[in-house]
C-alpha atoms as a PDB file:
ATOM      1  CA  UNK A   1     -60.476 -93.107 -12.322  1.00  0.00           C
ATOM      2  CA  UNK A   2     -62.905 -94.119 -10.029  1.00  0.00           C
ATOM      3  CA  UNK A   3     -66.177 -91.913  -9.014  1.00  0.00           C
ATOM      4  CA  UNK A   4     -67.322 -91.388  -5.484  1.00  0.00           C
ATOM      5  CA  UNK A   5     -70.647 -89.473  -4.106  1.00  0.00           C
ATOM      6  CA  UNK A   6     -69.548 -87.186  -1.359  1.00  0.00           C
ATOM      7  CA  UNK A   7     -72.005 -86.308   1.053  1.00  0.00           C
ATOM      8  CA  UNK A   8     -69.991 -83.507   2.273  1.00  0.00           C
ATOM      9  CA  UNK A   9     -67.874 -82.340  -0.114  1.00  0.00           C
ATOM     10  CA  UNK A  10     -68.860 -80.566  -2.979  1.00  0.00           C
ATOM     11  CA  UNK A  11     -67.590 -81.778  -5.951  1.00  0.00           C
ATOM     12  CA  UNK A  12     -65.545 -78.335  -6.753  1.00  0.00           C
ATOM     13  CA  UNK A  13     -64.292 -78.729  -3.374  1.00  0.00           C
ATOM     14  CA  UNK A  14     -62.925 -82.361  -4.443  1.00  0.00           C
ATOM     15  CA  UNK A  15     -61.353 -81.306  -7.296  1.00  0.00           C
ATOM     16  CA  UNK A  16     -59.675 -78.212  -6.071  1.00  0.00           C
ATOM     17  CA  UNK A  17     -58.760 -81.193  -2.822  1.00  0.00           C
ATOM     18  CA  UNK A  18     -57.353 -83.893  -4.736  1.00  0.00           C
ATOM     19  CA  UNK A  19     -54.239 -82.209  -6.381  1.00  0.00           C
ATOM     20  CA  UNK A  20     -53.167 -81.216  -3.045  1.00  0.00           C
ATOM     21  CA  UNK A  21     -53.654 -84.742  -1.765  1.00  0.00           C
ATOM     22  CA  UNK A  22     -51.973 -86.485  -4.324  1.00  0.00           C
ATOM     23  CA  UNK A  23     -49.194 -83.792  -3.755  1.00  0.00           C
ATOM     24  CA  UNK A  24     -48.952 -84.945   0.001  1.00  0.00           C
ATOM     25  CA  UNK A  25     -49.486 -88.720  -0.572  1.00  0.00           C
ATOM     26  CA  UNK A  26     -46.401 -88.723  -3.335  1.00  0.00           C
ATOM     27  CA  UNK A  27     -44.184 -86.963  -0.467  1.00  0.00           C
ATOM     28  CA  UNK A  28     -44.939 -90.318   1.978  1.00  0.00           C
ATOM     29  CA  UNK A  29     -44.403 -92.597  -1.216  1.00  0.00           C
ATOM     30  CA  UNK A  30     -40.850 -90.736  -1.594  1.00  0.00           C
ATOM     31  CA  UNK A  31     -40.047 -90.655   2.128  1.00  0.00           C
ATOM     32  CA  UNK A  32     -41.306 -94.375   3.302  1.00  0.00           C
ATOM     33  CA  UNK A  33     -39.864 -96.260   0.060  1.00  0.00           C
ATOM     34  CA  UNK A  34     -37.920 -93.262  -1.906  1.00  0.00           C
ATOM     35  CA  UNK A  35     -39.861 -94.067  -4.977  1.00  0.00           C
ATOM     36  CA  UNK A  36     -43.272 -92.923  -7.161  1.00  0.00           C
ATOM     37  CA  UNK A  37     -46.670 -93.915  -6.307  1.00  0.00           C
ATOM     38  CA  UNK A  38     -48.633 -96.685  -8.870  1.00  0.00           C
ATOM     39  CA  UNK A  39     -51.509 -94.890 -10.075  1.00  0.00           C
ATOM     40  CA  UNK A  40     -54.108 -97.245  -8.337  1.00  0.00           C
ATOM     41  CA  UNK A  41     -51.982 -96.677  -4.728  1.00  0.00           C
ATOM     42  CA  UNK A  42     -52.529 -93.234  -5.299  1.00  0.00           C
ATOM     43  CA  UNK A  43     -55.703 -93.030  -6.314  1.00  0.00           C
ATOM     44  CA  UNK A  44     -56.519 -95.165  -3.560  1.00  0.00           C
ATOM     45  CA  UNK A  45     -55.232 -93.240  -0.571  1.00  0.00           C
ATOM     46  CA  UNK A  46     -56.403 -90.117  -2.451  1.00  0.00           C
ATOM     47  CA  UNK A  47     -60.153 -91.411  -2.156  1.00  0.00           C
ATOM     48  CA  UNK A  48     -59.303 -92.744   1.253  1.00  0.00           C
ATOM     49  CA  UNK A  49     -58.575 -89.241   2.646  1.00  0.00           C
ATOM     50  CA  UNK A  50     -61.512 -87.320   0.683  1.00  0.00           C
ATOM     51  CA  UNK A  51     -63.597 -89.694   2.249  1.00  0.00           C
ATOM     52  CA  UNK A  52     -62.401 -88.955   5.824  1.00  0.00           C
ATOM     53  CA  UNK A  53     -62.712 -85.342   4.911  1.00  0.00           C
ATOM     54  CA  UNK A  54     -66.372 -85.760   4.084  1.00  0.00           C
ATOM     55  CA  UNK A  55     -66.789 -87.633   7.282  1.00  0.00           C
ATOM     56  CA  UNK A  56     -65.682 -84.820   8.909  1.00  0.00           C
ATOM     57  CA  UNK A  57     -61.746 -85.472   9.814  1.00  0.00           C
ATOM     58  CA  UNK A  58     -59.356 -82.595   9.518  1.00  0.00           C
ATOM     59  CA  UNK A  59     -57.228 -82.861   6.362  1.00  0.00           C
ATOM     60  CA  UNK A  60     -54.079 -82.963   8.206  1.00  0.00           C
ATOM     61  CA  UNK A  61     -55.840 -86.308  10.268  1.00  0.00           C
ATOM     62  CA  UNK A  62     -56.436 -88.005   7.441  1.00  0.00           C
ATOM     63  CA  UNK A  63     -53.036 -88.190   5.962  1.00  0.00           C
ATOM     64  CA  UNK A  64     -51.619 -88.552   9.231  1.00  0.00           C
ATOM     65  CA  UNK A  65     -53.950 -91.859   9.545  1.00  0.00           C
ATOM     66  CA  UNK A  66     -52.448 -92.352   5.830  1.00  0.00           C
ATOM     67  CA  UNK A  67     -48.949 -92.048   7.535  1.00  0.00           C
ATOM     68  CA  UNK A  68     -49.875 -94.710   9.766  1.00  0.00           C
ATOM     69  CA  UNK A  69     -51.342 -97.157   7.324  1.00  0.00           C
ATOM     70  CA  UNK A  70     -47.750 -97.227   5.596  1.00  0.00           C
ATOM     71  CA  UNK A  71     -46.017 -97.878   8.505  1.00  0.00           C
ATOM     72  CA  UNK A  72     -48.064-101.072   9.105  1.00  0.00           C
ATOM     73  CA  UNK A  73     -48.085-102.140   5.306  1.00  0.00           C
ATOM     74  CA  UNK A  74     -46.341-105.394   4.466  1.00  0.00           C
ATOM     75  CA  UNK A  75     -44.083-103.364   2.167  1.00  0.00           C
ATOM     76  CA  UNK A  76     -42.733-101.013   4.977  1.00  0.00           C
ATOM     77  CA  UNK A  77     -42.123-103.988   7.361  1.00  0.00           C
ATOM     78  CA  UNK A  78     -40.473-105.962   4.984  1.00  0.00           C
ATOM     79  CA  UNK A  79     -37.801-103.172   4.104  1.00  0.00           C
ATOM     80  CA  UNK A  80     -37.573-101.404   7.610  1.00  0.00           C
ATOM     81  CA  UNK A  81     -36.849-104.195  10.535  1.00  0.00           C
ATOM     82  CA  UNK A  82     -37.863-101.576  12.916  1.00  0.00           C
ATOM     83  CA  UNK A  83     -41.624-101.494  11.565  1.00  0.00           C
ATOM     84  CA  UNK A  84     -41.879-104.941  11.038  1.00  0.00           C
ATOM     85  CA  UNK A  85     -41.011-105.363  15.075  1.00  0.00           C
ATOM     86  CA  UNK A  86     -41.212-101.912  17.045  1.00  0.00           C
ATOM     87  CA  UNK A  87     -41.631-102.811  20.380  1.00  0.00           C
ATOM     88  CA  UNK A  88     -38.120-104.793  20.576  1.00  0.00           C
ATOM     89  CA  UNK A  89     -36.644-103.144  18.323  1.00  0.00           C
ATOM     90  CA  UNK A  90     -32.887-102.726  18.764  1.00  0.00           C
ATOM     91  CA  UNK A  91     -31.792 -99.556  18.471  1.00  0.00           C
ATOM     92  CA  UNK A  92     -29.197-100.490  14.995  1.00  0.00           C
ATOM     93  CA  UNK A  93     -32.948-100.933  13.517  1.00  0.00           C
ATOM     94  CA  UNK A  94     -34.304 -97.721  14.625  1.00  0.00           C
ATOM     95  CA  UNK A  95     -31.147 -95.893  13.699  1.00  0.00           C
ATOM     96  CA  UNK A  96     -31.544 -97.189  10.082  1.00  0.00           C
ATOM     97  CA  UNK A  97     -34.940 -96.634   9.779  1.00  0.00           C
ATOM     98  CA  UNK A  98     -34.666 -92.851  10.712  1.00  0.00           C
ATOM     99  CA  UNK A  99     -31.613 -92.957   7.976  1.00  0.00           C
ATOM    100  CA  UNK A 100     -33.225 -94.398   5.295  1.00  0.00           C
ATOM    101  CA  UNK A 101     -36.387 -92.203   5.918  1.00  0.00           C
ATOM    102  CA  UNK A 102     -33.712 -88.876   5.587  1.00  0.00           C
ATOM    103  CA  UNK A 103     -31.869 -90.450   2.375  1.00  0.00           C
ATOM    104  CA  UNK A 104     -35.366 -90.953   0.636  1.00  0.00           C
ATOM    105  CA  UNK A 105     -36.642 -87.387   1.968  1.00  0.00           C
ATOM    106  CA  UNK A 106     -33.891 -85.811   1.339  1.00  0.00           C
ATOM    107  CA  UNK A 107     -30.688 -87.589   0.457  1.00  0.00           C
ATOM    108  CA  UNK A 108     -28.657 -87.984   3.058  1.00  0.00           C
ATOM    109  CA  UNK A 109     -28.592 -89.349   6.175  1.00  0.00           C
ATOM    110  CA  UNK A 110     -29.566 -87.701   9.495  1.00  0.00           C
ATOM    111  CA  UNK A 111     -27.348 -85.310  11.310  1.00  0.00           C
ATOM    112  CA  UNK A 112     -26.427 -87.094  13.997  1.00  0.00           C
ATOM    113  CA  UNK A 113     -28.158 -84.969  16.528  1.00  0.00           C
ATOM    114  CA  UNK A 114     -31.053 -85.571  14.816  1.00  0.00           C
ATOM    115  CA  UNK A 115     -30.315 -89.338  14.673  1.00  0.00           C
ATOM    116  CA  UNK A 116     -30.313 -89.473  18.310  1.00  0.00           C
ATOM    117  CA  UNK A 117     -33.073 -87.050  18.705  1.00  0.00           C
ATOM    118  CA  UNK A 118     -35.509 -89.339  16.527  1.00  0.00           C
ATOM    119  CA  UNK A 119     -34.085 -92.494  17.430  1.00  0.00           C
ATOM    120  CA  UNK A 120     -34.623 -92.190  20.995  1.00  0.00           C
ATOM    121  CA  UNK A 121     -37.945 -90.618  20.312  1.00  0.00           C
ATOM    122  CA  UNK A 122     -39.022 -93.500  18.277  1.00  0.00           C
ATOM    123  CA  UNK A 123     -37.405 -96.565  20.799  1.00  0.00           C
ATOM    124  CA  UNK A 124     -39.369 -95.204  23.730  1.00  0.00           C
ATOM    125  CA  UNK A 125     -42.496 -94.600  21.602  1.00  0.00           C
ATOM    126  CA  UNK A 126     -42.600 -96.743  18.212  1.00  0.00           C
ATOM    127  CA  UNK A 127     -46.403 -95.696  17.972  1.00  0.00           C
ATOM    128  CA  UNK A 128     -44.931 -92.250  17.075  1.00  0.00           C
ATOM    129  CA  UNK A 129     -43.807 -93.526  12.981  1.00  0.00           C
ATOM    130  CA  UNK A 130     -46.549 -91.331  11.679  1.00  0.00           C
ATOM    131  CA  UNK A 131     -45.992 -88.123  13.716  1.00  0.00           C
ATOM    132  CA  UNK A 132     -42.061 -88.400  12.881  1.00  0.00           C
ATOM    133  CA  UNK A 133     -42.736 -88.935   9.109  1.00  0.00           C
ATOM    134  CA  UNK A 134     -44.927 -86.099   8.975  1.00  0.00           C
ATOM    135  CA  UNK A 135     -42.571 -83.695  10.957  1.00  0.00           C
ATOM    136  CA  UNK A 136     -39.521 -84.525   9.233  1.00  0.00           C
ATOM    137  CA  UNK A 137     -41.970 -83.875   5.582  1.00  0.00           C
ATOM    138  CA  UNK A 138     -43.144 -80.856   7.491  1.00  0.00           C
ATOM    139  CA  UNK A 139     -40.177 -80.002   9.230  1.00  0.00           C
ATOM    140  CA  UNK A 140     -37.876 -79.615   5.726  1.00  0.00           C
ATOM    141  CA  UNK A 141     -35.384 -76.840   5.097  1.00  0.00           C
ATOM    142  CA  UNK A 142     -33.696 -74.986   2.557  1.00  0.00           C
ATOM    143  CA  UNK A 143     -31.365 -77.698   0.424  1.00  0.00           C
ATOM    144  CA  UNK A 144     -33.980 -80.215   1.993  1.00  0.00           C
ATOM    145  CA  UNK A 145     -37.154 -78.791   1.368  1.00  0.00           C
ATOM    146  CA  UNK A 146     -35.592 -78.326  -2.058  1.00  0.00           C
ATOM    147  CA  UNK A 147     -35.067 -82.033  -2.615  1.00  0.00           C
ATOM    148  CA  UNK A 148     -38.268 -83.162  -1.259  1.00  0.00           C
ATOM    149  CA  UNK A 149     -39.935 -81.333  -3.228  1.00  0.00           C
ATOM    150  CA  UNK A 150     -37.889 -81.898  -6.366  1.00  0.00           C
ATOM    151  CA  UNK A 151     -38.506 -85.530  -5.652  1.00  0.00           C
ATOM    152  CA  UNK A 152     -41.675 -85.455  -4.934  1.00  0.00           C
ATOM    153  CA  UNK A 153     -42.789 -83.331  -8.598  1.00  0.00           C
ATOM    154  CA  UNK A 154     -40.655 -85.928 -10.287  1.00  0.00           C
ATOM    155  CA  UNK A 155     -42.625 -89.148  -8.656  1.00  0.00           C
ATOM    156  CA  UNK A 156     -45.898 -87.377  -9.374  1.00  0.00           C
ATOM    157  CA  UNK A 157     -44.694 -86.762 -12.975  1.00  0.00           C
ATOM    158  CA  UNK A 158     -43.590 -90.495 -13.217  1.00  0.00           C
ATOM    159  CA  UNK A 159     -47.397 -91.282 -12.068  1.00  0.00           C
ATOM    160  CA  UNK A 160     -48.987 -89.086 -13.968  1.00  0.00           C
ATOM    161  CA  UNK A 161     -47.108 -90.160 -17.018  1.00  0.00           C
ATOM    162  CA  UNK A 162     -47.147 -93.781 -15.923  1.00  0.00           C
ATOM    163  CA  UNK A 163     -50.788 -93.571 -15.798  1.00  0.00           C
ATOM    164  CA  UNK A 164     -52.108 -91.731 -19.047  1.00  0.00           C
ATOM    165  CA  UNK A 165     -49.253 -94.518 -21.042  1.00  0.00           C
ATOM    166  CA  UNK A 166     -51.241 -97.644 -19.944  1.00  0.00           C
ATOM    167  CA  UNK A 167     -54.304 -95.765 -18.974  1.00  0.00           C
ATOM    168  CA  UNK A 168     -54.560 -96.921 -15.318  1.00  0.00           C
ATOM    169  CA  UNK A 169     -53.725-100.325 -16.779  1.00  0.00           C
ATOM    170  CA  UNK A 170     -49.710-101.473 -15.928  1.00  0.00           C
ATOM    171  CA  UNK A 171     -50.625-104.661 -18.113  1.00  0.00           C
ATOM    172  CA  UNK A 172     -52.468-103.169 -21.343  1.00  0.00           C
ATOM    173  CA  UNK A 173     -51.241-100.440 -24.204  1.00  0.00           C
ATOM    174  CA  UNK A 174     -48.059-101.487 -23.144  1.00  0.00           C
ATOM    175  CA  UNK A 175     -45.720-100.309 -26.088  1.00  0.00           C
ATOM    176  CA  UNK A 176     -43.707-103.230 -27.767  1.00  0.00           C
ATOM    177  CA  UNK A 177     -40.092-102.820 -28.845  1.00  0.00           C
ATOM    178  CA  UNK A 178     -41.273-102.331 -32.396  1.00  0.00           C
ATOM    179  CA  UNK A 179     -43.304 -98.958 -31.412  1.00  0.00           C
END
């Protein structure tokens, strides 16, 4: 675990902070890429956003600016065409992208008014990918608030548990097929 000084922050203040961080951080791992964060990813953002806290940004800033860091991260480009060229986009790309982001969130795909609703949102204004990940999070109900945040406890169980097994380390205490 790393150790930062906090000019701002007290240090109870981080650690009451930090579980409710990682909490929102797992729920863009599970909606951008439908999967658990790696310990150091999480750790990482989690520092990031304490950091802008001390500096003064509002909470909900910072993982917005978190939101947006994703959506420009070779691993989000790579699996959503849309990201990787927003501005001429076609709208097959956009479609998918708002898809995928429901099936990961949630499941399923998106209704299609919703569909349209984001898609044309996100044509006209592809700058808008953080704002729409953070609403549809935000925005969940009933069955899908459910899953979200089934998915998410799982992926921060997987971390957690990921973690304390090879102690922050993927590559050491790995256990053999003899253990």
């Amino acid at each position: 675990m790393l150790s930062f000084f906090f000019l701002g922050v007290s240090p109870a203040e981080i650690n009451a902070l930090r579980p409710v961080l990682e909490s929102e951080i797992t729920e863009l791992y599970v909606s951008y890429w439908g999967r658990a964060a790696d310990p150091e990813g999480l750790e990482f953002w989690v520092n990031n956003a304490i950091a802008a806290i001390d500096n003064g940004q509002p909470q909900e800033q910072a993982i917005l600016d978190i939101t947006g860091f994703f959506a420009e991260s070779a691993e989000a480009k790579a699996q959503y065409g849309f990201l990787n060229n927003p501005n001429t986009s076609d709208r097959a790309a956009v479609e998918q992208f708002v898809n995928q982001i429901y099936v990961n969130s949630f499941g399923r795909n998106a209704e299609a008014a919703g569909l349209k609703f984001w898609s044309d949102v996100l044509q006209a204004n592809p700058s808008f990918v953080p704002e729409f990940i953070q609403l549809v999070i935000n925005g969940a109900q009933n069955e899908d608030k459910t899953t979200i945040e089934n998915r998410k406890a799982v992926s921060l169980d997987f971390t957690n548990k990921f973690n304390n097994l090879h102690n922050g380390d993927p590559f050491t205490n790995t256990p053999s097929v003899q253990d």
